[in-house]
Structure formats: structure tokens, C-alpha cells
PDB file of N, CA and C in Angstrom:
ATOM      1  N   UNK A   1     130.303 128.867 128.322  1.00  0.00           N
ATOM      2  CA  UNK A   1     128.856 129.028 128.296  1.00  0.00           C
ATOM      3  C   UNK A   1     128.496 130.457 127.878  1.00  0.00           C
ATOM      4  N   UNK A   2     129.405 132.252 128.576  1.00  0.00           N
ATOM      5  CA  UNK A   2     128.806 132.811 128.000  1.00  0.00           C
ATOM      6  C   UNK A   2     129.220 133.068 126.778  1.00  0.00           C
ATOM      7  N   UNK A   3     130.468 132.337 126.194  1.00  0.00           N
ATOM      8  CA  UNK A   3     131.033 132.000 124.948  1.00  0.00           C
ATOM      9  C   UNK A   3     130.029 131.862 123.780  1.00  0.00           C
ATOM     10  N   UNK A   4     129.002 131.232 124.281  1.00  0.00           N
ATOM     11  CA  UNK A   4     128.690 130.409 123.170  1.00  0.00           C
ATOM     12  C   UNK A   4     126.991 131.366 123.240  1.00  0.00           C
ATOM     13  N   UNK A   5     126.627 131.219 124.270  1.00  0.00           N
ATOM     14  CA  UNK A   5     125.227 132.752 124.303  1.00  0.00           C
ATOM     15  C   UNK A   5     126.004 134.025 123.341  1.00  0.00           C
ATOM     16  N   UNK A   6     126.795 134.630 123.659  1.00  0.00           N
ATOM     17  CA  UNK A   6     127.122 135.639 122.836  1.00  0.00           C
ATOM     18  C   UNK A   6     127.285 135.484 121.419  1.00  0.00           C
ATOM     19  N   UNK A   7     127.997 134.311 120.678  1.00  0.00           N
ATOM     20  CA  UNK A   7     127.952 133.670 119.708  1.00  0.00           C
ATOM     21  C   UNK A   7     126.368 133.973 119.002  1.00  0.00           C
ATOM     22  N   UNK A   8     125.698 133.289 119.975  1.00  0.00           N
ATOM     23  CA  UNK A   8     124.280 133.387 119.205  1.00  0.00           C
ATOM     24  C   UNK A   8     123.520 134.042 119.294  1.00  0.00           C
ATOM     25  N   UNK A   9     123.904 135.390 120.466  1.00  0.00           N
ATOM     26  CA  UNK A   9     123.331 137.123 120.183  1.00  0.00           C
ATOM     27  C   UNK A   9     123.492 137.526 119.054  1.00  0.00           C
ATOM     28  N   UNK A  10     125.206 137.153 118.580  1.00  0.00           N
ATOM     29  CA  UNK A  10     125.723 138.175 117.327  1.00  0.00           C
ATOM     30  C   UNK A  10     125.251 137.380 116.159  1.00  0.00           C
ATOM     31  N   UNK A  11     125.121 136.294 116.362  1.00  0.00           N
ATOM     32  CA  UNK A  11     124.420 135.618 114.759  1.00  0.00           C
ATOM     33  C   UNK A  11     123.199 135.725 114.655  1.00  0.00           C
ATOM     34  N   UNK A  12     121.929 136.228 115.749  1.00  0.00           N
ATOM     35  CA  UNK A  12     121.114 136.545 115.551  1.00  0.00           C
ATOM     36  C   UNK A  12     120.481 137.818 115.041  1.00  0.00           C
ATOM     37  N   UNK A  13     121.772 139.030 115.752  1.00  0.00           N
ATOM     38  CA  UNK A  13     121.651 140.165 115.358  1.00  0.00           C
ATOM     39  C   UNK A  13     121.655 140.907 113.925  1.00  0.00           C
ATOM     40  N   UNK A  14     123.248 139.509 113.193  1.00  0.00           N
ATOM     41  CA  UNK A  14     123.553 139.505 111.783  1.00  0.00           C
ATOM     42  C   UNK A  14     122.231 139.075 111.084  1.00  0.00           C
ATOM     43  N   UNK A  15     121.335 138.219 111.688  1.00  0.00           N
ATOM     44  CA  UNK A  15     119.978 137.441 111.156  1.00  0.00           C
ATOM     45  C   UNK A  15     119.581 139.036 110.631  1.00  0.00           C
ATOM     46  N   UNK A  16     118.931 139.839 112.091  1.00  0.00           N
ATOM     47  CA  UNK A  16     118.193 140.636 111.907  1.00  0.00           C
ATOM     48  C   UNK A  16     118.497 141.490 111.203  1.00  0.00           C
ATOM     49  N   UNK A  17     120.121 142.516 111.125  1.00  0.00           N
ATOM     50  CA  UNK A  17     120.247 142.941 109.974  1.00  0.00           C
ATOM     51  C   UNK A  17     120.533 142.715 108.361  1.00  0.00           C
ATOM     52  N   UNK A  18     120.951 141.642 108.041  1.00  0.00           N
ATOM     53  CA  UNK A  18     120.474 141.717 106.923  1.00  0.00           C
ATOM     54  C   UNK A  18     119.542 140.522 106.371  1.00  0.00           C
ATOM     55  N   UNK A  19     118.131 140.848 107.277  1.00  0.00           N
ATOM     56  CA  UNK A  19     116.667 140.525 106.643  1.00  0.00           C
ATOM     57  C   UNK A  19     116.709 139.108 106.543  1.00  0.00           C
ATOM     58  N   UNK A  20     118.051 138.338 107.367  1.00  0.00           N
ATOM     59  CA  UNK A  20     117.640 136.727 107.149  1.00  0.00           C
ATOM     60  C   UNK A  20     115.926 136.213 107.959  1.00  0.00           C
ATOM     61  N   UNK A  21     115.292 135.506 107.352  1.00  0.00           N
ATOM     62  CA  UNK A  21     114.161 134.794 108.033  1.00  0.00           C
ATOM     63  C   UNK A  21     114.300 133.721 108.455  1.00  0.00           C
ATOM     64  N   UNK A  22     113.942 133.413 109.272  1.00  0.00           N
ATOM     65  CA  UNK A  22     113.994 131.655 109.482  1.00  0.00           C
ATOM     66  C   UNK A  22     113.523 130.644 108.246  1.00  0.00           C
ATOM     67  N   UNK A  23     113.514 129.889 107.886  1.00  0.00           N
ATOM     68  CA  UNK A  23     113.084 129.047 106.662  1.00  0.00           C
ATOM     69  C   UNK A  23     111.476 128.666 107.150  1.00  0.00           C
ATOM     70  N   UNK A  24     110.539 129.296 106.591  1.00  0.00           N
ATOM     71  CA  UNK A  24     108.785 128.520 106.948  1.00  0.00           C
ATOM     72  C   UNK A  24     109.061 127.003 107.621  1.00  0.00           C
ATOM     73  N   UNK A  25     107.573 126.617 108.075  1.00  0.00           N
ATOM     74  CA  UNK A  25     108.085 125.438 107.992  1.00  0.00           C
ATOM     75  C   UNK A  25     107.644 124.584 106.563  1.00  0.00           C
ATOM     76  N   UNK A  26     107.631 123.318 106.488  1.00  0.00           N
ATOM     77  CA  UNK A  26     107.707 122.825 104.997  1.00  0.00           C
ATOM     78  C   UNK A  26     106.195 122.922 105.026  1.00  0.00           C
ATOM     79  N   UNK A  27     105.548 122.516 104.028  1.00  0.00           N
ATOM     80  CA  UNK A  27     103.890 122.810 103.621  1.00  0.00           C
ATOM     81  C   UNK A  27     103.268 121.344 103.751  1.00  0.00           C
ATOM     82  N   UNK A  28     103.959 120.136 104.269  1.00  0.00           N
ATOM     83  CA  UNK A  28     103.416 119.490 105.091  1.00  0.00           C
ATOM     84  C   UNK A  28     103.709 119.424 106.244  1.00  0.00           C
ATOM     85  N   UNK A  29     103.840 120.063 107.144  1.00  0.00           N
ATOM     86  CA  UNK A  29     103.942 120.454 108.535  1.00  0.00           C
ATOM     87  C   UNK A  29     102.521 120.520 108.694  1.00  0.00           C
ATOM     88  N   UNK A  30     101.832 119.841 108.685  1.00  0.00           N
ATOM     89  CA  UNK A  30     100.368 120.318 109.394  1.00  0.00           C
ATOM     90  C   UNK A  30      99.570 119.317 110.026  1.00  0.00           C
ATOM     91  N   UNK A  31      98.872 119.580 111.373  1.00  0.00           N
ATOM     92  CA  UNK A  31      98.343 118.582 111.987  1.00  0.00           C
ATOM     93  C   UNK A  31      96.948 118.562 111.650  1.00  0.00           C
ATOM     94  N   UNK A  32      96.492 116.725 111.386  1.00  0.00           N
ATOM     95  CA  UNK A  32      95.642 115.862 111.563  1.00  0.00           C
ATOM     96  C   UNK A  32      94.390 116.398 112.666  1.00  0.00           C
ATOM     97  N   UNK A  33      93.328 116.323 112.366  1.00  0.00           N
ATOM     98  CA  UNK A  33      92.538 116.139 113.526  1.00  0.00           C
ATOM     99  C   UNK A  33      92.745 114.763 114.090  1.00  0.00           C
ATOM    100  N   UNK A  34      91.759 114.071 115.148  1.00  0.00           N
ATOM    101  CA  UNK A  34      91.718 113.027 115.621  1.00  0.00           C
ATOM    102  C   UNK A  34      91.510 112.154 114.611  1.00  0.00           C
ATOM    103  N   UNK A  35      91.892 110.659 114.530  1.00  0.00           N
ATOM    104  CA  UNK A  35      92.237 109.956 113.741  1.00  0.00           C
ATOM    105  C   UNK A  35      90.412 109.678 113.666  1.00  0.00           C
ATOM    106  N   UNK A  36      90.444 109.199 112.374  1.00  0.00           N
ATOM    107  CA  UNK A  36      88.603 109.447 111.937  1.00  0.00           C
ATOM    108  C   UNK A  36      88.359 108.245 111.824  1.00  0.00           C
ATOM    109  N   UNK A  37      88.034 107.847 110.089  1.00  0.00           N
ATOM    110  CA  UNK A  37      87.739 106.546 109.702  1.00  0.00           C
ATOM    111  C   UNK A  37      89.233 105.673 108.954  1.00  0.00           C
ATOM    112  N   UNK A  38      89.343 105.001 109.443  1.00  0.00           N
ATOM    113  CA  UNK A  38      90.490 103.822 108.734  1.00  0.00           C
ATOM    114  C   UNK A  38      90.380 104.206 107.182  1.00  0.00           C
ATOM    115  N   UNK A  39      91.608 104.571 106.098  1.00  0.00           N
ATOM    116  CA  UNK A  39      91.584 104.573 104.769  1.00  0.00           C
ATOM    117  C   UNK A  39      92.592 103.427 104.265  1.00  0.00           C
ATOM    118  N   UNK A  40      92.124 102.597 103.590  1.00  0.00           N
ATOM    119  CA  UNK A  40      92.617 101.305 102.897  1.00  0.00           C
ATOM    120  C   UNK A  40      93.616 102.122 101.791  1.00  0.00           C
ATOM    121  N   UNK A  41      94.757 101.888 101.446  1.00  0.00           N
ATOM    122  CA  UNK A  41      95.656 102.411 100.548  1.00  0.00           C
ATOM    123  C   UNK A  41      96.480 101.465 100.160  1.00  0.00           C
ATOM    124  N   UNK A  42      97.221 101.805  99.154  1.00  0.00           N
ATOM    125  CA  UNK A  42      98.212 100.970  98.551  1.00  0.00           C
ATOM    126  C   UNK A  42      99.436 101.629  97.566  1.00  0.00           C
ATOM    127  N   UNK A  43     100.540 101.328  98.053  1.00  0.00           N
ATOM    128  CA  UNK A  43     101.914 101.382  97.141  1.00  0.00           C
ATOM    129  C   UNK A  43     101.755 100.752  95.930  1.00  0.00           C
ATOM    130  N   UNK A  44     101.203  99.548  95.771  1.00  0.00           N
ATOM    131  CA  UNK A  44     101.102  98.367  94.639  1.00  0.00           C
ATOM    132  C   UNK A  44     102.051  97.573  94.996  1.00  0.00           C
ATOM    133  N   UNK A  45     102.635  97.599  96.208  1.00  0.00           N
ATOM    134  CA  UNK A  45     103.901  96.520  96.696  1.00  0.00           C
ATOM    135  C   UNK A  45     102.954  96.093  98.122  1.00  0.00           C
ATOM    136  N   UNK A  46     101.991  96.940  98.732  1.00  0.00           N
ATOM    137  CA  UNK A  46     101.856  96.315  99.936  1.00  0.00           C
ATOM    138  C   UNK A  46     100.515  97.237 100.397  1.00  0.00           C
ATOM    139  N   UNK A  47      99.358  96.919 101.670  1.00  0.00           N
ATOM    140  CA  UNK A  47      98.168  97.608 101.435  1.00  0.00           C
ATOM    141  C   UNK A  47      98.703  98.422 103.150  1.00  0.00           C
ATOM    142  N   UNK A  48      98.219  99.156 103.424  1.00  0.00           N
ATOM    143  CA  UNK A  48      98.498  99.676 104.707  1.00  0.00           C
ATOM    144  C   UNK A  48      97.252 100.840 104.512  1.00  0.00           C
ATOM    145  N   UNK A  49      96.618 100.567 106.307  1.00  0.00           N
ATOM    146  CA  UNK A  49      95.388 100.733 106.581  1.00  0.00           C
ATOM    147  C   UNK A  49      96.064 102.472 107.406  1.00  0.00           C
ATOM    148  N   UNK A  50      95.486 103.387 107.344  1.00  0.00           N
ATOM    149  CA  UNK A  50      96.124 104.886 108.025  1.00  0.00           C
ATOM    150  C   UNK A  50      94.744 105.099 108.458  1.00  0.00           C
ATOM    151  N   UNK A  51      94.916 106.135 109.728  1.00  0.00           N
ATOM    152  CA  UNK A  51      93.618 106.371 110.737  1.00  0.00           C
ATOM    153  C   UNK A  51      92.857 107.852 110.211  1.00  0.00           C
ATOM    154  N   UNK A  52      93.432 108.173 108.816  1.00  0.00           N
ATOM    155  CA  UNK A  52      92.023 109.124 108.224  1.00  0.00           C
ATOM    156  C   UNK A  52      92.858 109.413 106.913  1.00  0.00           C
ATOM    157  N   UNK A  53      91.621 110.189 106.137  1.00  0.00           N
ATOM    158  CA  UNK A  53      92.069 110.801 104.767  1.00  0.00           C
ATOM    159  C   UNK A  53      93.567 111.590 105.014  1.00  0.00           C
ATOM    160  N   UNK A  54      93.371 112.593 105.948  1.00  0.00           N
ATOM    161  CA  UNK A  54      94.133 113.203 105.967  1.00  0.00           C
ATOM    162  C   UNK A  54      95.713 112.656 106.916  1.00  0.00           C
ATOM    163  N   UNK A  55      95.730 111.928 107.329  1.00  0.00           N
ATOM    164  CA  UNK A  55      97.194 110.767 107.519  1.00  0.00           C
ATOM    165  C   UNK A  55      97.707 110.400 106.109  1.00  0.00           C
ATOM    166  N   UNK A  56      96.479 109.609 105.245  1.00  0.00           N
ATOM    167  CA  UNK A  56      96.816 109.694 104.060  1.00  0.00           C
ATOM    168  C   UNK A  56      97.914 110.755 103.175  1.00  0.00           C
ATOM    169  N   UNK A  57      97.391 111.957 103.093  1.00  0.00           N
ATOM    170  CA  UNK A  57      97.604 112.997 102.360  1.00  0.00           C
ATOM    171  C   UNK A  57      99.153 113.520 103.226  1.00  0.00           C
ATOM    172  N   UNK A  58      98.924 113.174 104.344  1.00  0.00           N
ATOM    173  CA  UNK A  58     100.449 113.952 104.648  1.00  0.00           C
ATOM    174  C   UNK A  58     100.989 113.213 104.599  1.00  0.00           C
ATOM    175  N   UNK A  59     101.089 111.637 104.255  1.00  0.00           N
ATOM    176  CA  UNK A  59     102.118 110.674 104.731  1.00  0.00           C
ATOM    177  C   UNK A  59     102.578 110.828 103.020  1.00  0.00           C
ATOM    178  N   UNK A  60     101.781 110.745 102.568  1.00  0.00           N
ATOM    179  CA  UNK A  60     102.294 111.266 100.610  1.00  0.00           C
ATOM    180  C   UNK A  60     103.161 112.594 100.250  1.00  0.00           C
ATOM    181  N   UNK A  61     102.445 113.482 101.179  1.00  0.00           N
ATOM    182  CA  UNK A  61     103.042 114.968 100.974  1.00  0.00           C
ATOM    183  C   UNK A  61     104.466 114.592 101.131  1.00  0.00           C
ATOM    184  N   UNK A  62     104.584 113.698 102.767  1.00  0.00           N
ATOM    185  CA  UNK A  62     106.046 113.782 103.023  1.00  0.00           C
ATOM    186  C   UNK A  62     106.821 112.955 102.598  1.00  0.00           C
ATOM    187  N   UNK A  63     106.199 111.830 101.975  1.00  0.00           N
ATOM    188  CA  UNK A  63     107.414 110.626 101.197  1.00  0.00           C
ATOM    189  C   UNK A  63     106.765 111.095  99.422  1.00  0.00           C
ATOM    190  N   UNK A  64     106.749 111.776  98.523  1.00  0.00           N
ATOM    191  CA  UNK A  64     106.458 111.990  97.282  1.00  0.00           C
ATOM    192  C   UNK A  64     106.753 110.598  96.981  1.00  0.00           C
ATOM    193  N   UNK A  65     107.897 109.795  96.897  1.00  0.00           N
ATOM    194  CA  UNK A  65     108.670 108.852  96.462  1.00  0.00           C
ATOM    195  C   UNK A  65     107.976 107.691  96.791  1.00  0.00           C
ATOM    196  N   UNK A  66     107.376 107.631  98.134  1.00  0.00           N
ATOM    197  CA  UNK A  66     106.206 106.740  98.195  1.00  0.00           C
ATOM    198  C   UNK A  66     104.999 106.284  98.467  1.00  0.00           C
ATOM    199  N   UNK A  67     104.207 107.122  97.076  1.00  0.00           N
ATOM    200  CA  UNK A  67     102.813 107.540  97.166  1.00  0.00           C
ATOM    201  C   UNK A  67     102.192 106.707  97.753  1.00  0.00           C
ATOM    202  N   UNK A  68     101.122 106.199  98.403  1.00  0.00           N
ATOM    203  CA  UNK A  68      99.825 105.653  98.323  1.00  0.00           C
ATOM    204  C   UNK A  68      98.369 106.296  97.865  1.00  0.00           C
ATOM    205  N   UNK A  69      97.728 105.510  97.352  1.00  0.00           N
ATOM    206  CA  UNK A  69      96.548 105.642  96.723  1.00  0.00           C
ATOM    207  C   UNK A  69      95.639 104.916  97.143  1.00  0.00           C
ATOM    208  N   UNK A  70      94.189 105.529  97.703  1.00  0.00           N
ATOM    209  CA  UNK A  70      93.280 104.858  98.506  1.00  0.00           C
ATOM    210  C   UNK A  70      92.908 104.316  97.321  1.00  0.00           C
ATOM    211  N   UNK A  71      92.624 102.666  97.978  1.00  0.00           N
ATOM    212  CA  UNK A  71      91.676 101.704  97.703  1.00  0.00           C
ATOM    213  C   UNK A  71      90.500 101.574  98.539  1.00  0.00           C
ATOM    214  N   UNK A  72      89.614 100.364  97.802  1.00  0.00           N
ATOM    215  CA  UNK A  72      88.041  99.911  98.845  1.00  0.00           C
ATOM    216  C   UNK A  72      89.032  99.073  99.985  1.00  0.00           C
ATOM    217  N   UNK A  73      88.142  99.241 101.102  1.00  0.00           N
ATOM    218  CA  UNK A  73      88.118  99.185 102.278  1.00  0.00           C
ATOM    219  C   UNK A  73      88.915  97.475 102.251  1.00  0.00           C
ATOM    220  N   UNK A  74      87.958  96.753 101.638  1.00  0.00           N
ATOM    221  CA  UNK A  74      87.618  95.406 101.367  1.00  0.00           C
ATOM    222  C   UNK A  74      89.423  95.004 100.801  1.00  0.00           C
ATOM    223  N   UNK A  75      89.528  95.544 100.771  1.00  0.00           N
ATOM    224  CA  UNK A  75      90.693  95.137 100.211  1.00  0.00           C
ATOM    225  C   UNK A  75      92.001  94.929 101.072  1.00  0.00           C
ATOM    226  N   UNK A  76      92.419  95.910 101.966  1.00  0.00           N
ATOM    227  CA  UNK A  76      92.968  95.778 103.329  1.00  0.00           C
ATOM    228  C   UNK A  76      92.560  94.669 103.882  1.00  0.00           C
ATOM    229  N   UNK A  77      91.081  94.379 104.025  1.00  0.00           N
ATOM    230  CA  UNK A  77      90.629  93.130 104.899  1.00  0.00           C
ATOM    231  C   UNK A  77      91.141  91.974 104.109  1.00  0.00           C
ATOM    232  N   UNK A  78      90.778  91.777 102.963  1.00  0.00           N
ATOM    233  CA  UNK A  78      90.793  90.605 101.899  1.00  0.00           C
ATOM    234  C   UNK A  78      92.803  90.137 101.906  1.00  0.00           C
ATOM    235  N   UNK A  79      93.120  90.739 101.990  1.00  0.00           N
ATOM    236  CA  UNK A  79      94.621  90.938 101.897  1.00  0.00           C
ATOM    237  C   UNK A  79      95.235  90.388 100.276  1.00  0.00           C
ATOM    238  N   UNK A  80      94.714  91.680  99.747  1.00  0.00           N
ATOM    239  CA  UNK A  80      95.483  91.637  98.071  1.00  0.00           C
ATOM    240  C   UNK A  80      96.188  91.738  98.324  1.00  0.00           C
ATOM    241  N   UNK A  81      97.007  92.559  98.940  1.00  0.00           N
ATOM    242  CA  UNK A  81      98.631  92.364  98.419  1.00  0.00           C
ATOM    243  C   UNK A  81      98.831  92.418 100.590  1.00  0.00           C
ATOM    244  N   UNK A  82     100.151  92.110 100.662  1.00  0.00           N
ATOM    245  CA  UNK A  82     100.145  92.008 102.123  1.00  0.00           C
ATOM    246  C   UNK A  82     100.199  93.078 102.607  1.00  0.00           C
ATOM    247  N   UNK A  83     100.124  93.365 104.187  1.00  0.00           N
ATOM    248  CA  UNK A  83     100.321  94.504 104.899  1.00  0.00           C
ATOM    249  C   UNK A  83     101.877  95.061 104.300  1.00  0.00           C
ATOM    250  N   UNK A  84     101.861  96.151 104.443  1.00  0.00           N
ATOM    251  CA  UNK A  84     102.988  96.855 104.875  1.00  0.00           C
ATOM    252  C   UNK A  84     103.523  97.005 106.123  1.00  0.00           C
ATOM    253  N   UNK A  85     104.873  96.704 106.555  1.00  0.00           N
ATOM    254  CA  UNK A  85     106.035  96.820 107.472  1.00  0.00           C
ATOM    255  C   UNK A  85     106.076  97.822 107.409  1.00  0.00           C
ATOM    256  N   UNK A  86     106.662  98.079 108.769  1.00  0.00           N
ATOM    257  CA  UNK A  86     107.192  99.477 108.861  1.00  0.00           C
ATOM    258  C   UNK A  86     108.814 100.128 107.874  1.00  0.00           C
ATOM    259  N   UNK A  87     109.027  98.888 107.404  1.00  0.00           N
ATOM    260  CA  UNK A  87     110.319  98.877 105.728  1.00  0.00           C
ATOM    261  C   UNK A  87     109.927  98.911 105.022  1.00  0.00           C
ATOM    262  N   UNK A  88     108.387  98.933 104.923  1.00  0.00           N
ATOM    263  CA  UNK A  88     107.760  99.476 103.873  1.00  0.00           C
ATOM    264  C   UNK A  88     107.373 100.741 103.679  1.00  0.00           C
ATOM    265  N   UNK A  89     107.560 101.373 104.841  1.00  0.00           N
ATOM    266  CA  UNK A  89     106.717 102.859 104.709  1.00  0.00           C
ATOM    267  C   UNK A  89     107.898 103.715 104.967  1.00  0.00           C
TER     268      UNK A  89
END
């Protein structure tokens, strides 16, 4: 135990001298206010309803690979294309 504390005095110390930083965090790291109005979106494989714009925007930030793009509301309800699973998202 104090094996392993000392370990990570001296790798912290090496941090501090030569100027390592911790890595930021990523630039979607950022919190949501309270969930607002429901936004209707879509992959083009499946519609999935998120609890504001901004759920939207970070759930894109953090999957690039699988965008969604808000649609009308009506459309989630109507069920163009089906819900999305959670194997979908």
C-alpha cells in the first residue's frame, strides 16, 4: 500500500516537472440543463424521441458515426420509421 502511494507521488512529481497536463476533458463533456421539450430525430434507420435540443447535440457530438437529425414532431408519433432500441443508439 505505501508501495504503490509512493509510486504515484513520484509519477506525479515527474507530471509536474516536465509540464505534463492532464488531458482537458473532451469538448463534449458538457451538461444538459433539465430535460425541456421532447426533439423528434432520426438516423434514417430508426426515429428516437431525446428530452431537449441539447441531448440532441451531445448525443451527436459523442457518436459522430451516428448522427441524428431533428425531424417534425409528428413524425415520432406517426411512426415513419420505427423507434430506436437501445442497439440502435
Amino acid at each position: 500500500m505505501k508501495f504503490t502511494l509512493l509510486i504515484v507521488i513520484i509519477a506525479a512529481l515527474f507530471a509536474v516537472v516536465l509540464g505534463i497536463r492532464p488531458t482537458p476533458p473532451r469538448r463534449c463533456d458538457y451538461k444538459c440543463p433539465k430535460p425541456d421539450v421532447n426533439v423528434c430525430a432520426t438516423n434514417g434507420i430508426c426515429n428516437n424521441e431525446f428530452p431537449s435540443q441539447c441531448q440532441l447535440e451531445k448525443y451527436n457530438c459523442l457518436f459522430p458515426q451516428k448522427t441524428f437529425k431533428q425531424i417534425d414532431d409528428y413524425k415520432c408519433a406517426e411512426k415513419s420509421l420505427p423507434q430506436c432500441t437501445l442497439g440502435d443508439l
